[in-house]
PDB file of N, CA and C in Angstrom:
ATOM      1  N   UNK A   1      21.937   9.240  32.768  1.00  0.00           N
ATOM      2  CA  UNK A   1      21.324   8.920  31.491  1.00  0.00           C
ATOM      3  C   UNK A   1      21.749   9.978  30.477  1.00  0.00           C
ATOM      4  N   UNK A   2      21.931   9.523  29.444  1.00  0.00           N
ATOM      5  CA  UNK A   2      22.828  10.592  28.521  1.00  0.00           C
ATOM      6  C   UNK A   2      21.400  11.060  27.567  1.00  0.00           C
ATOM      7  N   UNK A   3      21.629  12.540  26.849  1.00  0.00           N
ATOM      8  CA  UNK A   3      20.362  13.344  26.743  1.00  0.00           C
ATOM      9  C   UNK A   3      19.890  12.556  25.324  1.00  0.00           C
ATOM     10  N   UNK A   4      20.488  11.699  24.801  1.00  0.00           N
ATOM     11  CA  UNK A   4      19.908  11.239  23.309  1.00  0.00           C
ATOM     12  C   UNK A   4      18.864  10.091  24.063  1.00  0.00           C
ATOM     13  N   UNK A   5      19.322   9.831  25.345  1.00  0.00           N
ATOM     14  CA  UNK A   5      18.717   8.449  25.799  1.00  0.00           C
ATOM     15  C   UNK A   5      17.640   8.870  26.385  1.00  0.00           C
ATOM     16  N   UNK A   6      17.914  10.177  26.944  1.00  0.00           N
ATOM     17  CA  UNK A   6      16.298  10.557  27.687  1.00  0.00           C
ATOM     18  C   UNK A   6      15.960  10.908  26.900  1.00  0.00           C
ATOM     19  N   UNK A   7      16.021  11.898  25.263  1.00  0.00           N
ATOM     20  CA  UNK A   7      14.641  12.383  24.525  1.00  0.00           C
ATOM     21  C   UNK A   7      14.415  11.109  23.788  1.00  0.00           C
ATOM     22  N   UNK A   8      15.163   9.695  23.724  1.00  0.00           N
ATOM     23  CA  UNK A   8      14.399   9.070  22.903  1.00  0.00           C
ATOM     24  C   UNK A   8      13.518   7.830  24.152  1.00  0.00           C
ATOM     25  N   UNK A   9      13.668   8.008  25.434  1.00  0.00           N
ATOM     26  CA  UNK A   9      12.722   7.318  25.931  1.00  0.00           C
ATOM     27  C   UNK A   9      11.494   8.402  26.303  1.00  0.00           C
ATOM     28  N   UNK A  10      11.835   9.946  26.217  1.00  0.00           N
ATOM     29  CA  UNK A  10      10.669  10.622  26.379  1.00  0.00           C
ATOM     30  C   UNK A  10       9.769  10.781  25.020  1.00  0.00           C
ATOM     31  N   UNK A  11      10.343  10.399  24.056  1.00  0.00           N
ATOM     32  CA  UNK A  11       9.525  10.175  22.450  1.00  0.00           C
ATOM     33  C   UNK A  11       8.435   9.066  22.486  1.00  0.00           C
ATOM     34  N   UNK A  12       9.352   7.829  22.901  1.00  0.00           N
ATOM     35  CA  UNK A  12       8.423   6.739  23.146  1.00  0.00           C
ATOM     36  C   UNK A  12       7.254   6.720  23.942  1.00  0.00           C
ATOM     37  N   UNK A  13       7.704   7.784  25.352  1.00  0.00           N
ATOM     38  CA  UNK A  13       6.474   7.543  26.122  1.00  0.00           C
ATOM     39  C   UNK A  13       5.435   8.282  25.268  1.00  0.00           C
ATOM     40  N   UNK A  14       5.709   9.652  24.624  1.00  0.00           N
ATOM     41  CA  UNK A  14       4.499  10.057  23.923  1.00  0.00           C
ATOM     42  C   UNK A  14       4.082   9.526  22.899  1.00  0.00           C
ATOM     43  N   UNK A  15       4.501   8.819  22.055  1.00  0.00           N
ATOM     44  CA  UNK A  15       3.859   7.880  21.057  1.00  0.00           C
ATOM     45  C   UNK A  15       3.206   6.906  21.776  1.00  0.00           C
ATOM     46  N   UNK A  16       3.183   6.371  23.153  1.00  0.00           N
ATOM     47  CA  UNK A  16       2.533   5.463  24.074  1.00  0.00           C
ATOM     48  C   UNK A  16       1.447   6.745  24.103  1.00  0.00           C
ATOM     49  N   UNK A  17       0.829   7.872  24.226  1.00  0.00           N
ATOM     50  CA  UNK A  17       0.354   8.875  24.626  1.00  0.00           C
ATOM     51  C   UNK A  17      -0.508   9.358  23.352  1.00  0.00           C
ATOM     52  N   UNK A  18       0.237   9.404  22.300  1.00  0.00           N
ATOM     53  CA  UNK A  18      -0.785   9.396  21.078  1.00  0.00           C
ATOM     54  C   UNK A  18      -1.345   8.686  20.465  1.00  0.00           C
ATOM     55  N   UNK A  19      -1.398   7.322  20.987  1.00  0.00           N
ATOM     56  CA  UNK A  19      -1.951   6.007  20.321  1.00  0.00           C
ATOM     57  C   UNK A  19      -2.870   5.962  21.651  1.00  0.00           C
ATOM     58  N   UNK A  20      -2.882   6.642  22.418  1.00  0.00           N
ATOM     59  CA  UNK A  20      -4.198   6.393  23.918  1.00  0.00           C
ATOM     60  C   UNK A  20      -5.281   7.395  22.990  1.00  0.00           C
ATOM     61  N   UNK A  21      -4.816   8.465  22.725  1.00  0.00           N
ATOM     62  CA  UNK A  21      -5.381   9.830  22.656  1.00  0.00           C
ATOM     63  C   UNK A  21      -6.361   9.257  21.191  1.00  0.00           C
ATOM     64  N   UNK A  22      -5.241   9.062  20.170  1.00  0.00           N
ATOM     65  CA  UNK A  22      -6.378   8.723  19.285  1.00  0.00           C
ATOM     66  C   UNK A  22      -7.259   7.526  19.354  1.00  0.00           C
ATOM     67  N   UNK A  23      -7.096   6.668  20.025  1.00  0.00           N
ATOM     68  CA  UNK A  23      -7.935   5.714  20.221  1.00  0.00           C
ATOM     69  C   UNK A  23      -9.252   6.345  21.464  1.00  0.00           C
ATOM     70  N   UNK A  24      -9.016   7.470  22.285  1.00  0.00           N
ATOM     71  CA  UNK A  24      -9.975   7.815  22.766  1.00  0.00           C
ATOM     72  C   UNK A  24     -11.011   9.021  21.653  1.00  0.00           C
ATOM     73  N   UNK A  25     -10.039   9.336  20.827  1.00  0.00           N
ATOM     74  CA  UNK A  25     -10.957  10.649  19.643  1.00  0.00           C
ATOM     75  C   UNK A  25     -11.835   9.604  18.963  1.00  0.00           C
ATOM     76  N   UNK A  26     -11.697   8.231  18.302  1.00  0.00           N
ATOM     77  CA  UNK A  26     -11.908   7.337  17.726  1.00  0.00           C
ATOM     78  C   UNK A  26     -13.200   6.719  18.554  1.00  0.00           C
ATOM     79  N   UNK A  27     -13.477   6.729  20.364  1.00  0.00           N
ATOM     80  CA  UNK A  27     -14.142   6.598  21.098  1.00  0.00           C
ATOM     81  C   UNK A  27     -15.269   7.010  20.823  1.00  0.00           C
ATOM     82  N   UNK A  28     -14.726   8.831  21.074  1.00  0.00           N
ATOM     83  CA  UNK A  28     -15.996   9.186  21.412  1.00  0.00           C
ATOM     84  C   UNK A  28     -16.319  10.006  19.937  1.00  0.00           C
ATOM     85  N   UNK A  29     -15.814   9.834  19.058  1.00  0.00           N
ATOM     86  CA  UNK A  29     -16.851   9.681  17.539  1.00  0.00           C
ATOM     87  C   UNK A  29     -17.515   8.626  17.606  1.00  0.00           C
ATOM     88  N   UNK A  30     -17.348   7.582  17.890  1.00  0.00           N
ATOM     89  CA  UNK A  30     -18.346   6.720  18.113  1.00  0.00           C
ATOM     90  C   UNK A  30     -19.313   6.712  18.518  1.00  0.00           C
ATOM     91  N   UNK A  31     -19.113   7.293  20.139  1.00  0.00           N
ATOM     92  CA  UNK A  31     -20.154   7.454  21.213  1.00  0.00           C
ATOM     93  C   UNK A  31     -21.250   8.691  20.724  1.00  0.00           C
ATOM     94  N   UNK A  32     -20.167   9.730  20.561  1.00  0.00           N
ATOM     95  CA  UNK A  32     -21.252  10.900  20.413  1.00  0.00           C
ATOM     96  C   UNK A  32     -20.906  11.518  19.179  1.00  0.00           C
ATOM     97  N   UNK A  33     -20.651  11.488  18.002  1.00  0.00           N
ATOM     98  CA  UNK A  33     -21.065  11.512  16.375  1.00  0.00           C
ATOM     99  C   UNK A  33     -19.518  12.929  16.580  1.00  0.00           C
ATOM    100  N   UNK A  34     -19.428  13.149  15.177  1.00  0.00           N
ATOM    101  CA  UNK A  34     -19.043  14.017  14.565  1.00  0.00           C
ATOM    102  C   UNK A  34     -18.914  15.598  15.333  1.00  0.00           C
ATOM    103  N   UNK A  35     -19.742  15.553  15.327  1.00  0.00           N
ATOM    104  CA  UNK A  35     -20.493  17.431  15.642  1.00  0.00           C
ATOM    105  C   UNK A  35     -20.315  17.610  17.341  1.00  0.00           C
ATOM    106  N   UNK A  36     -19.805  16.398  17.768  1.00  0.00           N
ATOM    107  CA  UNK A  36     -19.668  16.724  19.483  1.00  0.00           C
ATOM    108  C   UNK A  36     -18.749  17.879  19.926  1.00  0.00           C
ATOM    109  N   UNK A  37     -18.642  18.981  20.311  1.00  0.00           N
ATOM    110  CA  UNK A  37     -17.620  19.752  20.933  1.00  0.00           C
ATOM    111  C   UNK A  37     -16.442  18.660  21.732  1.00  0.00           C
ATOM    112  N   UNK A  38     -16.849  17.358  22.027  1.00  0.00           N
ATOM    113  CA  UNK A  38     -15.744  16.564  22.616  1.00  0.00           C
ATOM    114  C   UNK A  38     -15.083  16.056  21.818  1.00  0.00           C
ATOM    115  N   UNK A  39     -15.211  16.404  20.571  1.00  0.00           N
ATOM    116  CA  UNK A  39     -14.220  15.791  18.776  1.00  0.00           C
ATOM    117  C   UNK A  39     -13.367  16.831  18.843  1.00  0.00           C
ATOM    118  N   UNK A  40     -13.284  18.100  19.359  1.00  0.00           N
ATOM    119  CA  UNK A  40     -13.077  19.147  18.709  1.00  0.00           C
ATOM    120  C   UNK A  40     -11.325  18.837  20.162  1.00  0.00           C
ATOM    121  N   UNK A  41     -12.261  18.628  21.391  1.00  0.00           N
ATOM    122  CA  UNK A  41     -11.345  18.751  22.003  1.00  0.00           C
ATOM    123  C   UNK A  41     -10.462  17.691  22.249  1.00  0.00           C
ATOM    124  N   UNK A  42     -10.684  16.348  22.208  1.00  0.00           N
ATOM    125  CA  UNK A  42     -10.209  15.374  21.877  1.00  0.00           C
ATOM    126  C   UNK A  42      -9.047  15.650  20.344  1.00  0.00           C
ATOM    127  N   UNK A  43      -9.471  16.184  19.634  1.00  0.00           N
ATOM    128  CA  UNK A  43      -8.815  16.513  18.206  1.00  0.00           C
ATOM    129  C   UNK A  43      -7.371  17.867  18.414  1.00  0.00           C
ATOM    130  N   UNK A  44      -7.698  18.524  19.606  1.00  0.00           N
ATOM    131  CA  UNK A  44      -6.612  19.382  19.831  1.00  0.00           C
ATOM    132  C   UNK A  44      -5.619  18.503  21.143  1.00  0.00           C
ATOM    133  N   UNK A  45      -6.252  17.769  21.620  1.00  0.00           N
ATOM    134  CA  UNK A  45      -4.960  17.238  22.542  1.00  0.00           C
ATOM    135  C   UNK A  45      -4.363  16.426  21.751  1.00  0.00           C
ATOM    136  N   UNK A  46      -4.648  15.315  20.569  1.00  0.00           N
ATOM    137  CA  UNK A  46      -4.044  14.570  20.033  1.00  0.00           C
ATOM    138  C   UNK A  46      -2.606  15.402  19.232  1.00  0.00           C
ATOM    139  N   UNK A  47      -3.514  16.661  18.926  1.00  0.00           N
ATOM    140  CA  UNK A  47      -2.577  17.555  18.202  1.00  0.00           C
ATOM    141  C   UNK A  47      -1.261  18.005  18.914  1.00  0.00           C
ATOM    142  N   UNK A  48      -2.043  18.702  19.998  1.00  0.00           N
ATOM    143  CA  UNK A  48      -0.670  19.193  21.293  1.00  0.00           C
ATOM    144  C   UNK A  48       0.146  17.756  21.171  1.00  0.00           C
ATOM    145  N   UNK A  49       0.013  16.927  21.241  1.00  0.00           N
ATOM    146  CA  UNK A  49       0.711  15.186  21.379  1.00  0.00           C
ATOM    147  C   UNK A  49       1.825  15.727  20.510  1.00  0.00           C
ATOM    148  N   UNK A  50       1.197  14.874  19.133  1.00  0.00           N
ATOM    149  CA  UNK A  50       1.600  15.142  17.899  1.00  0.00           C
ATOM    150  C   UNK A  50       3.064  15.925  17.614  1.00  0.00           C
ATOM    151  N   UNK A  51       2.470  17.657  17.762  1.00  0.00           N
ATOM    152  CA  UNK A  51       3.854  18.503  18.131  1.00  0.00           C
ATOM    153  C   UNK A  51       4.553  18.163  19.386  1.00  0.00           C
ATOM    154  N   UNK A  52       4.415  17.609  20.452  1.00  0.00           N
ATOM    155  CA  UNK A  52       5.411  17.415  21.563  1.00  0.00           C
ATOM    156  C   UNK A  52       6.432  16.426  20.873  1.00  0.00           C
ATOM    157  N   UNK A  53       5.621  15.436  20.166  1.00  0.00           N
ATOM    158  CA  UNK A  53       6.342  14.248  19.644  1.00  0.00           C
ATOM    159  C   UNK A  53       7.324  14.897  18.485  1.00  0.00           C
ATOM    160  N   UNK A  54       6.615  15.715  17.682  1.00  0.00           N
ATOM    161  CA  UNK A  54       7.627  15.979  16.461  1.00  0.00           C
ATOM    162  C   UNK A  54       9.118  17.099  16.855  1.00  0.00           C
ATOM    163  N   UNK A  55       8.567  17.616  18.013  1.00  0.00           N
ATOM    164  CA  UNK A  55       9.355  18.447  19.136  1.00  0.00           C
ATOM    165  C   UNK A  55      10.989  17.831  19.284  1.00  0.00           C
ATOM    166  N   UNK A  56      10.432  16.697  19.653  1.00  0.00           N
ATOM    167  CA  UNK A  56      11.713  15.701  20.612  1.00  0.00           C
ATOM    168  C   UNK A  56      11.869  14.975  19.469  1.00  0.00           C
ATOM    169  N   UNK A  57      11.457  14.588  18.440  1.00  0.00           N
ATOM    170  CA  UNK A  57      12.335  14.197  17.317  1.00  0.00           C
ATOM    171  C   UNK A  57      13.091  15.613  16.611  1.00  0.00           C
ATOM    172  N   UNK A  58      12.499  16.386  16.787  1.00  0.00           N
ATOM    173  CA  UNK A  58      14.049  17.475  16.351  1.00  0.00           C
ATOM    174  C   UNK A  58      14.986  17.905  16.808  1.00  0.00           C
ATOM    175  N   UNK A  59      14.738  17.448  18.312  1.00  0.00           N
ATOM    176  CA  UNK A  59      15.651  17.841  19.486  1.00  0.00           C
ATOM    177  C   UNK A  59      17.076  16.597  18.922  1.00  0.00           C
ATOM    178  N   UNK A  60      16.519  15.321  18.875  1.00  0.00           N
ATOM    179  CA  UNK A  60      17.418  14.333  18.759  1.00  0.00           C
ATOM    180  C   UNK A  60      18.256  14.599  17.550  1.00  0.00           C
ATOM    181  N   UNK A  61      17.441  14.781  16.305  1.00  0.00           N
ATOM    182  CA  UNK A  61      18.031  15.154  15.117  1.00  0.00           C
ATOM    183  C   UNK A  61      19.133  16.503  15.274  1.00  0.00           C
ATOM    184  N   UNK A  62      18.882  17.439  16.169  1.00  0.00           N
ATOM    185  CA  UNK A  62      19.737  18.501  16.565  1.00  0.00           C
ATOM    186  C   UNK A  62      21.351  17.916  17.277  1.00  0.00           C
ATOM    187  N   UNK A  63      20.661  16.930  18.220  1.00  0.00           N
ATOM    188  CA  UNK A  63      21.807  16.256  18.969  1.00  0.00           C
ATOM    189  C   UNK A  63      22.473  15.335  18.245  1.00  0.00           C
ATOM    190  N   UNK A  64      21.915  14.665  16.767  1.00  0.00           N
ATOM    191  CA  UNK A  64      22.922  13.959  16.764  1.00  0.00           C
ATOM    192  C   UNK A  64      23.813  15.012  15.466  1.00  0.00           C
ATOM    193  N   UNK A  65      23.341  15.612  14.833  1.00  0.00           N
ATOM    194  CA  UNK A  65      24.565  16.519  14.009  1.00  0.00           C
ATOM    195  C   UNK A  65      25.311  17.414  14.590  1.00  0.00           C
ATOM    196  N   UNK A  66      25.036  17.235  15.633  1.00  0.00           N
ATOM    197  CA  UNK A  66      26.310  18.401  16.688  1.00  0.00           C
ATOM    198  C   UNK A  66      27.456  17.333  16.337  1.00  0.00           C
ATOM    199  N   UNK A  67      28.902  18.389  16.151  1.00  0.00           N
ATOM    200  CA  UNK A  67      30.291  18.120  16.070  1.00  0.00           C
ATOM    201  C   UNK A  67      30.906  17.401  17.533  1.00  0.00           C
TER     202      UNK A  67
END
């Protein structure tokens, strides 16, 4: 598998990964309001996501302006 092909099927899986994540932050504001310490932590994994994702889109953008 050539490396543009694995960071852009490893991009996809985490956008499969940040659309779980925020739909579970979205959960449990529901369940348990605003002020839950589980917003807070729910709100930093979406984040860790987020940068993994914006990660491997710079990786690709790196790979494709190489000479």
């Amino acid at each position: 598998m050539s490396h543009e092909a694995e960071v852009g099927g490893d991009a996809k899986q985490v956008l499969i990964a940040v659309e779980r994540l925020r739909e579970e932050l979205h959960d449990t504001y529901n369940q348990f309001g605003k002020m839950s310490p589980l917003i807070l932590l729910k709100s930093e994994e979406l984040d860790n996501m987020l940068n993994r994702y914006h990660g491997l889109l710079l990786q690709r953008s790196v790979h494709f302006t190489r000479p």
